[in-house]
C-alpha atoms as a PDB file:
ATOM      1  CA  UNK A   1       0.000   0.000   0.000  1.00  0.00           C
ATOM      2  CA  UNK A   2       1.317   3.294  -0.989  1.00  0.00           C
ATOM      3  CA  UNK A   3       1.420   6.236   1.072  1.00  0.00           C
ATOM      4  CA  UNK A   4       2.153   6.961   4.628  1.00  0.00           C
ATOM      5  CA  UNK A   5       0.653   4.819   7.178  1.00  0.00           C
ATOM      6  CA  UNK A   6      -1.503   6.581  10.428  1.00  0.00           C
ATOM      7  CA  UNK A   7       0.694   6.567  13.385  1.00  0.00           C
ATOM      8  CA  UNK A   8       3.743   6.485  11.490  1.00  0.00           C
ATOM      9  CA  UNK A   9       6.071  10.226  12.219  1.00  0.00           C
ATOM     10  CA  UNK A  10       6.412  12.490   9.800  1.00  0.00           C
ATOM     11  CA  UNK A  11       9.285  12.930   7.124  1.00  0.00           C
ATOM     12  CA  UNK A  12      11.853  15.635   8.381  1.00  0.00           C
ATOM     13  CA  UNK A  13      10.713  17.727   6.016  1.00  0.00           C
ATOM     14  CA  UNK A  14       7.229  17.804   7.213  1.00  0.00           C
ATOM     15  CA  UNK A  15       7.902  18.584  10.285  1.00  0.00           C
ATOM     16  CA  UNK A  16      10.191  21.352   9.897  1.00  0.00           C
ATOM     17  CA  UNK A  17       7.822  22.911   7.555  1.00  0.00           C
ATOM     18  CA  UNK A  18       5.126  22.431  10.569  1.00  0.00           C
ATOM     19  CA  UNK A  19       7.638  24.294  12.636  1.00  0.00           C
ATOM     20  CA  UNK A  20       7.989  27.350  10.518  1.00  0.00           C
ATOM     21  CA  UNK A  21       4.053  27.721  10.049  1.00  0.00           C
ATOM     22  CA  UNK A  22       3.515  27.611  13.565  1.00  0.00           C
ATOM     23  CA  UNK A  23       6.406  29.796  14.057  1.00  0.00           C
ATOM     24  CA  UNK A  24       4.798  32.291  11.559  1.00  0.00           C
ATOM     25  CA  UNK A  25       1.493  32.146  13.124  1.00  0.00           C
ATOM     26  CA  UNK A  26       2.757  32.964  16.139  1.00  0.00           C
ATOM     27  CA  UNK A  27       4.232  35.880  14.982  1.00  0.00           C
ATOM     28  CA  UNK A  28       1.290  37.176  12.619  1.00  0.00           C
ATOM     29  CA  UNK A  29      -0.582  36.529  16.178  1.00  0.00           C
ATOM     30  CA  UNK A  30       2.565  38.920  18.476  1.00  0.00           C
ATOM     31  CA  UNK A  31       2.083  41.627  15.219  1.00  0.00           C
ATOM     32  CA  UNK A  32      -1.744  42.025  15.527  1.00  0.00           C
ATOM     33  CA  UNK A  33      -2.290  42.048  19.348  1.00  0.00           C
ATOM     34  CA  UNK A  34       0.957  44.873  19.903  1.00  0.00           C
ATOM     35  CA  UNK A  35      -1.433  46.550  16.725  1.00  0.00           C
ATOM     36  CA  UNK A  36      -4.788  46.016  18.584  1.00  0.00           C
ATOM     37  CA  UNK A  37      -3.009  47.831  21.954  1.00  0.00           C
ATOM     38  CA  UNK A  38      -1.224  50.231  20.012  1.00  0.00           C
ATOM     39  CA  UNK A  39      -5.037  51.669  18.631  1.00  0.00           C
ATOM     40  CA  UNK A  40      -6.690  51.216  21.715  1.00  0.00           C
ATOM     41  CA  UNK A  41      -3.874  53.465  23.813  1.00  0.00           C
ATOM     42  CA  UNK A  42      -3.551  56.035  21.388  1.00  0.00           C
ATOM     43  CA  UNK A  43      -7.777  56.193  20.862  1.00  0.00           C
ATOM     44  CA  UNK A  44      -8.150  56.354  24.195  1.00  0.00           C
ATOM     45  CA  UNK A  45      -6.772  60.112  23.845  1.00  0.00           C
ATOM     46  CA  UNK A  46      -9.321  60.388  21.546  1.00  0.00           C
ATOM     47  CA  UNK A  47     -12.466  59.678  22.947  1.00  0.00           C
ATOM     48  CA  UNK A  48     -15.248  61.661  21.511  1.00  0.00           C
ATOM     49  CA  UNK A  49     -16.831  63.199  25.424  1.00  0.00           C
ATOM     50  CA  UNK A  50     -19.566  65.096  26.500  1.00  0.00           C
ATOM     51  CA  UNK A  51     -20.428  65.991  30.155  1.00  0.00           C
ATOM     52  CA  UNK A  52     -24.027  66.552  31.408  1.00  0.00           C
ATOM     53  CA  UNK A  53     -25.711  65.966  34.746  1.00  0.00           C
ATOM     54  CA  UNK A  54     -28.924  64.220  35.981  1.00  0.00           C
ATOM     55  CA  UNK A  55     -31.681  64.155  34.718  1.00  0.00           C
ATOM     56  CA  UNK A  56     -29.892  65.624  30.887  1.00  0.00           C
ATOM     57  CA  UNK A  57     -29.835  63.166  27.776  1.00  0.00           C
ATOM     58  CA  UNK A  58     -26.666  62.374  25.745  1.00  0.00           C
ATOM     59  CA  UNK A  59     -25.800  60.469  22.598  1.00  0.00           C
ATOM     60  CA  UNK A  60     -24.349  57.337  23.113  1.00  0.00           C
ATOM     61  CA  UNK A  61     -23.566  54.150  20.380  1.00  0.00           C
ATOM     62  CA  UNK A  62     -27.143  55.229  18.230  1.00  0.00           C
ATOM     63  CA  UNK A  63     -28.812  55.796  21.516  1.00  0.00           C
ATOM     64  CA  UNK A  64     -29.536  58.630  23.923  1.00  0.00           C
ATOM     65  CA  UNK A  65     -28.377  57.917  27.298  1.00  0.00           C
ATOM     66  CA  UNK A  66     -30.106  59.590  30.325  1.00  0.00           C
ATOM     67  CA  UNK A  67     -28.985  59.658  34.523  1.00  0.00           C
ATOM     68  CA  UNK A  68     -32.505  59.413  36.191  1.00  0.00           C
ATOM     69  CA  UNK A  69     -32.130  59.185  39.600  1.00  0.00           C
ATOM     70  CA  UNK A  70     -29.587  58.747  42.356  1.00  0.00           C
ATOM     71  CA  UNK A  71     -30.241  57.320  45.568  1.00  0.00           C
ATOM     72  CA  UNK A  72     -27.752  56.792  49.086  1.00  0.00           C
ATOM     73  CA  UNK A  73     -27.890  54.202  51.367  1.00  0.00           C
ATOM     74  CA  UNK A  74     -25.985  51.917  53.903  1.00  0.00           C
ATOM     75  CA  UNK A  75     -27.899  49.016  53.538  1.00  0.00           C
ATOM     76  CA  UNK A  76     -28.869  46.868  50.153  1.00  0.00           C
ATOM     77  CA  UNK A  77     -31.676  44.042  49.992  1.00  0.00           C
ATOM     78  CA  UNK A  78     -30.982  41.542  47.548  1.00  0.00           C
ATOM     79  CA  UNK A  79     -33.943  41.385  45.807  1.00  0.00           C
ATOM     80  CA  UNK A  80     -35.088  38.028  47.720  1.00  0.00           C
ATOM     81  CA  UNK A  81     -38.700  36.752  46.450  1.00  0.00           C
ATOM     82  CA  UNK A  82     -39.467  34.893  49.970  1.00  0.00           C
ATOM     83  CA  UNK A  83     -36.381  35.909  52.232  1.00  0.00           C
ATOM     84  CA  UNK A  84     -35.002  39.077  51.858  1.00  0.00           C
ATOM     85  CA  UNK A  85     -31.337  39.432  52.650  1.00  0.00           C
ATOM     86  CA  UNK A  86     -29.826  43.044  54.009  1.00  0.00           C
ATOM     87  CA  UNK A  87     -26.453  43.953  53.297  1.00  0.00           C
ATOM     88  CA  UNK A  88     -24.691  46.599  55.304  1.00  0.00           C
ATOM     89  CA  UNK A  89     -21.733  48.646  54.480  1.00  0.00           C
ATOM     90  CA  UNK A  90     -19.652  51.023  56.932  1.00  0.00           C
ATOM     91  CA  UNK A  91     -19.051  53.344  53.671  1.00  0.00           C
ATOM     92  CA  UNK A  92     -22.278  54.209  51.494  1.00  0.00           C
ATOM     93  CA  UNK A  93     -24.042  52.297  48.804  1.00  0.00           C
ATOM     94  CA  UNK A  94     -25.103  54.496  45.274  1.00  0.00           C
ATOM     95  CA  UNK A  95     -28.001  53.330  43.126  1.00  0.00           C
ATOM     96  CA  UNK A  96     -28.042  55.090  40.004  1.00  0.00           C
ATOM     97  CA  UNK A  97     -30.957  54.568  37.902  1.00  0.00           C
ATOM     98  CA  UNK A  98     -30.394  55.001  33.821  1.00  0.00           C
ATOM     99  CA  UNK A  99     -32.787  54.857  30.725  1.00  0.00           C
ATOM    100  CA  UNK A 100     -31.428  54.285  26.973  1.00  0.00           C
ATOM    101  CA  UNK A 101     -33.449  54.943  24.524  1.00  0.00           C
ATOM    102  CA  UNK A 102     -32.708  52.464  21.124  1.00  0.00           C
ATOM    103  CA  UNK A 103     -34.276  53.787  17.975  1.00  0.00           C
ATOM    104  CA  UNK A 104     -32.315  51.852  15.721  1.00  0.00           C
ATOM    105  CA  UNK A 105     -30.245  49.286  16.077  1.00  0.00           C
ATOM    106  CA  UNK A 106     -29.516  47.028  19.390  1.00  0.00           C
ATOM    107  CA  UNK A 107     -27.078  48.729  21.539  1.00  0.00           C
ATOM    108  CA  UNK A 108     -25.397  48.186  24.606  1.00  0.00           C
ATOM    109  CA  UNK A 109     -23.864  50.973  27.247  1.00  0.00           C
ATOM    110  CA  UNK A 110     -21.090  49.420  28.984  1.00  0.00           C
ATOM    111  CA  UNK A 111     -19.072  47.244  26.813  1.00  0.00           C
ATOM    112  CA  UNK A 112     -15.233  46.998  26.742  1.00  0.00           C
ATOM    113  CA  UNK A 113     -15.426  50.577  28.829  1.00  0.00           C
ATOM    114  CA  UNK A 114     -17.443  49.477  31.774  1.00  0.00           C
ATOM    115  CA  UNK A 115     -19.256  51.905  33.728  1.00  0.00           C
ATOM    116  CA  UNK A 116     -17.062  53.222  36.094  1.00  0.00           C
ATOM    117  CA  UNK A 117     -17.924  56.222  38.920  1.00  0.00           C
ATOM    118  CA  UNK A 118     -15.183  58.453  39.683  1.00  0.00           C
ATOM    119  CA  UNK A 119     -14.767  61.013  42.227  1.00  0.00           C
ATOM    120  CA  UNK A 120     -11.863  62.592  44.885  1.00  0.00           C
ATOM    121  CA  UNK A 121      -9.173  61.071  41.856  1.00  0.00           C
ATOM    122  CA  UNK A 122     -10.446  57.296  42.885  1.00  0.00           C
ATOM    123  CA  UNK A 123     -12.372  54.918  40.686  1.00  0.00           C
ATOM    124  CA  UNK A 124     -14.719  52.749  41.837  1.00  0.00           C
ATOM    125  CA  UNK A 125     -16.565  50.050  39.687  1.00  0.00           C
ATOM    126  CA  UNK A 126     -19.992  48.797  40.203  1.00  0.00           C
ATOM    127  CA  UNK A 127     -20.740  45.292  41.153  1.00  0.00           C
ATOM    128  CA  UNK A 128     -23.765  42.655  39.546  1.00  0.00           C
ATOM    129  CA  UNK A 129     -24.413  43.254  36.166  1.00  0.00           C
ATOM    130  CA  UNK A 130     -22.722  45.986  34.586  1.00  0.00           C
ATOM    131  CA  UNK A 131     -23.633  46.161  30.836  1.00  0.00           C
ATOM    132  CA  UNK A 132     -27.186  47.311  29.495  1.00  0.00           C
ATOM    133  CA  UNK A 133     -28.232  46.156  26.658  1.00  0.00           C
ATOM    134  CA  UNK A 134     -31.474  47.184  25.116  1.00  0.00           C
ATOM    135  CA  UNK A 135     -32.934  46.018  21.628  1.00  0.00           C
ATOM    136  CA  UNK A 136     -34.019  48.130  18.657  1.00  0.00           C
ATOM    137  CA  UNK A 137     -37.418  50.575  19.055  1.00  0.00           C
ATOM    138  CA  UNK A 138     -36.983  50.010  23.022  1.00  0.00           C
ATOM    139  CA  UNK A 139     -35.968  51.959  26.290  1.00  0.00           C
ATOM    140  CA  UNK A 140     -34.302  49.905  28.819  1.00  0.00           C
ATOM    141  CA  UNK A 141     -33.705  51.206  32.558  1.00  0.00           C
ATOM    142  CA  UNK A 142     -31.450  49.449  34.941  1.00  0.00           C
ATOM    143  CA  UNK A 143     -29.700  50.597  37.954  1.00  0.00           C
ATOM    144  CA  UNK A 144     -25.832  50.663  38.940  1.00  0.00           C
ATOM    145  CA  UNK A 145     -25.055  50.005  42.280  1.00  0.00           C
ATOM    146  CA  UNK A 146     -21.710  51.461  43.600  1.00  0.00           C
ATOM    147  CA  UNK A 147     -19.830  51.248  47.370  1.00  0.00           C
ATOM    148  CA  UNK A 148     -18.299  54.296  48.208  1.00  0.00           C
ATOM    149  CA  UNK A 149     -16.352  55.720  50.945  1.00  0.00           C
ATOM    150  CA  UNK A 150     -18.438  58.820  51.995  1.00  0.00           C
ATOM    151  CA  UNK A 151     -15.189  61.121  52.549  1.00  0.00           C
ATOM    152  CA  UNK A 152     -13.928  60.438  48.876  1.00  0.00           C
ATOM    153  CA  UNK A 153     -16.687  61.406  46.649  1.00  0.00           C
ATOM    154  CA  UNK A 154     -15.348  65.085  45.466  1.00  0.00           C
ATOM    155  CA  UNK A 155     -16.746  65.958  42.051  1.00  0.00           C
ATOM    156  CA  UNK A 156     -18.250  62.599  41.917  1.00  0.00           C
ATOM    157  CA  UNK A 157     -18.679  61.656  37.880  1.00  0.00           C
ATOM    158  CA  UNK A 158     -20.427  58.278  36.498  1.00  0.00           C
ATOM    159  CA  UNK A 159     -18.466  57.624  33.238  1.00  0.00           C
ATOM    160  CA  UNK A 160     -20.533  55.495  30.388  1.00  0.00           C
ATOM    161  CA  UNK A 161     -18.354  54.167  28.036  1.00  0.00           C
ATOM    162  CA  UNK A 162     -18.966  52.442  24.430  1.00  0.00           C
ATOM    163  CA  UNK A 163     -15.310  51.456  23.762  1.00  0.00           C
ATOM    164  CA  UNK A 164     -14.622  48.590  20.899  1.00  0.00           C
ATOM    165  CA  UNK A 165     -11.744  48.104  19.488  1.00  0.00           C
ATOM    166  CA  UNK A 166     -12.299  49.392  15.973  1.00  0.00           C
ATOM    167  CA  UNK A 167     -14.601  52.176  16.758  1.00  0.00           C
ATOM    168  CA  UNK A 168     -12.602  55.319  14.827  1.00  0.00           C
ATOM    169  CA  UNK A 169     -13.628  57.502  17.841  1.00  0.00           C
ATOM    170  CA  UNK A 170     -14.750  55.455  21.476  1.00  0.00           C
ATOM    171  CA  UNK A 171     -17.424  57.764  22.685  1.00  0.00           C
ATOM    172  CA  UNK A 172     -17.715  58.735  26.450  1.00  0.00           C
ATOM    173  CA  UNK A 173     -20.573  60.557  28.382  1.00  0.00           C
ATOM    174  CA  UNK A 174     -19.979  61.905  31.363  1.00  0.00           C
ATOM    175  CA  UNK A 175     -22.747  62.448  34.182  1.00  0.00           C
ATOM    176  CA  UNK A 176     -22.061  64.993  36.532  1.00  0.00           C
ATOM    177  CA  UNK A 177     -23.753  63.329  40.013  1.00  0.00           C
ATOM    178  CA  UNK A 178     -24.010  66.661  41.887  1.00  0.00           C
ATOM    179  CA  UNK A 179     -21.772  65.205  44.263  1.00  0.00           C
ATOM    180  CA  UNK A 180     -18.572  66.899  46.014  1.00  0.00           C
ATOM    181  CA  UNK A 181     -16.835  67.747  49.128  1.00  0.00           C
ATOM    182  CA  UNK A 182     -19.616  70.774  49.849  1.00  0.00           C
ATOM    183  CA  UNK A 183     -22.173  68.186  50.030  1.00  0.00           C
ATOM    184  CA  UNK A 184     -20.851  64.786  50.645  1.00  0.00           C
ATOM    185  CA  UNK A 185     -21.415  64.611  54.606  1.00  0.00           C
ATOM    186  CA  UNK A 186     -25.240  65.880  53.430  1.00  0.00           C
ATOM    187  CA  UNK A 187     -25.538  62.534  51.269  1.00  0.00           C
ATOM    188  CA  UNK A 188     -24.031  60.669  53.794  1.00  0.00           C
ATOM    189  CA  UNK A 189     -26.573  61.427  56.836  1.00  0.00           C
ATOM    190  CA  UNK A 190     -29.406  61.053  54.981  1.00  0.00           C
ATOM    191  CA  UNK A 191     -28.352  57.888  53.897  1.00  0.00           C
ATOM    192  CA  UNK A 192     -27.921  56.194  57.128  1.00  0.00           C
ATOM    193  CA  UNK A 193     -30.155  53.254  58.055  1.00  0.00           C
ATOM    194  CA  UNK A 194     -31.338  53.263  54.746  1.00  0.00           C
ATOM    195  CA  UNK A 195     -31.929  50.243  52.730  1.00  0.00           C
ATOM    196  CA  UNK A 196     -31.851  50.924  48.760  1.00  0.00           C
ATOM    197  CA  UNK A 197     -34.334  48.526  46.517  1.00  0.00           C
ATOM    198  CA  UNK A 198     -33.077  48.816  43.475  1.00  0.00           C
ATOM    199  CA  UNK A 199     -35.606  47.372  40.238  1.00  0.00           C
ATOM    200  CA  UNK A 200     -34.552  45.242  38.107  1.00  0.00           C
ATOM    201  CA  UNK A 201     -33.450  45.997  34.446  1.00  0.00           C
ATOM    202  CA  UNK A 202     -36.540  46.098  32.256  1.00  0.00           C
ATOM    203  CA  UNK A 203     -37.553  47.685  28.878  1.00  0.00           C
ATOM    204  CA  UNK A 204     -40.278  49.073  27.077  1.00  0.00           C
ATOM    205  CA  UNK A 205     -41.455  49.893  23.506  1.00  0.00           C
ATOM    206  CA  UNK A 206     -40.495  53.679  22.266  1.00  0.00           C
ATOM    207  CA  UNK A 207     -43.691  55.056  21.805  1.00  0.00           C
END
């Protein structure tokens, strides 16, 4: 029988030739990931921002994005159906409450960017689900839910980012919270004791 036999090696030849195309791959691989960071450093200077503040609409991936509400506690339930469960934090929970309205196309806020709330040169991310996603001809609402320490929330800004790779310009909105060092102890007394409910995501039809 002619031919090579399964289970039998390879002729040297064969195999070095195996080497170099791995080898290659590996290379065409090392090229277009130092290419993918490369873009995504340099448009990360290049983000296409606007800032507004609650209860003010931006433009964001097709959509318009939109800060509804923003509530401070130091307790969080966790939603239970027959036993609810309290969680209690020494710093301060945030529960900030967004619509996106989707006229066209499905569209997410979130993303590669996350959602991230910054204030007093900190960053703090939120935990649970942090991507909203909303389909054509709807408006979805969901809340973020951020721990904070009360006595670093200066100029407190929720960033909403739609980064992706090959986007020519990653957009950013920026929502001004009304938050900073003139008001932060205010914020913080009132939300004592309190335990934050937040709903879940849901969406309805643009009318």
């Amino acid at each position: 029988m002619s031919g090579q036999q399964a289970g039998q090696p390879q002729p040297a030849s064969h195999a070095r030739r195996d080497r170099v195309i791995a080898i290659l791959l590996a290379v065409v691989c090392i090229v277009v990931t130092g290419i993918a960071v490369e873009l995504s450093d340099t448009l990360g200077d290049l983000k296409a921002r606007r800032t507004v503040r609650v209860g003010e609409s931006a433009s964001l991936n097709g959509g318009t994005v939109t800060v509804t509400k923003v509530e401070a506690g130091t307790e969080l339930s966790d939603g239970g159906t027959y036993e609810e469960k309290i969680i209690k934090t020494p710093g301060m929970f945030l529960a900030i409450t967004i619509s996106y309205r989707v006229p066209g196309e499905e569209a997410t806020v979130g993303g590669l960017g996350g959602l991230a709330l910054e204030a007093s040169g900190l960053t703090y991310k939120p935990f649970g689900n942090s991507i909203l996603k909303v389909r054509a001809g709807y408006e979805g609402t969901g809340t973020l839910l951020y721990q904070v320490d009360p006595k670093q929330l200066d100029d407190a800004v929720l960033t909403l980012d739609h980064d992706e790779m090959f986007y020519v310009t990653p957009q950013q909105v920026r929502v001004d919270l009304g938050i900073d060092d003139s008001n932060a102890a205010q914020w913080y007394r009132s939300a004592k004791g309190r335990v934050l409910r937040p709903d879940d995501q849901s969406e309805r039809p643009i009318r």
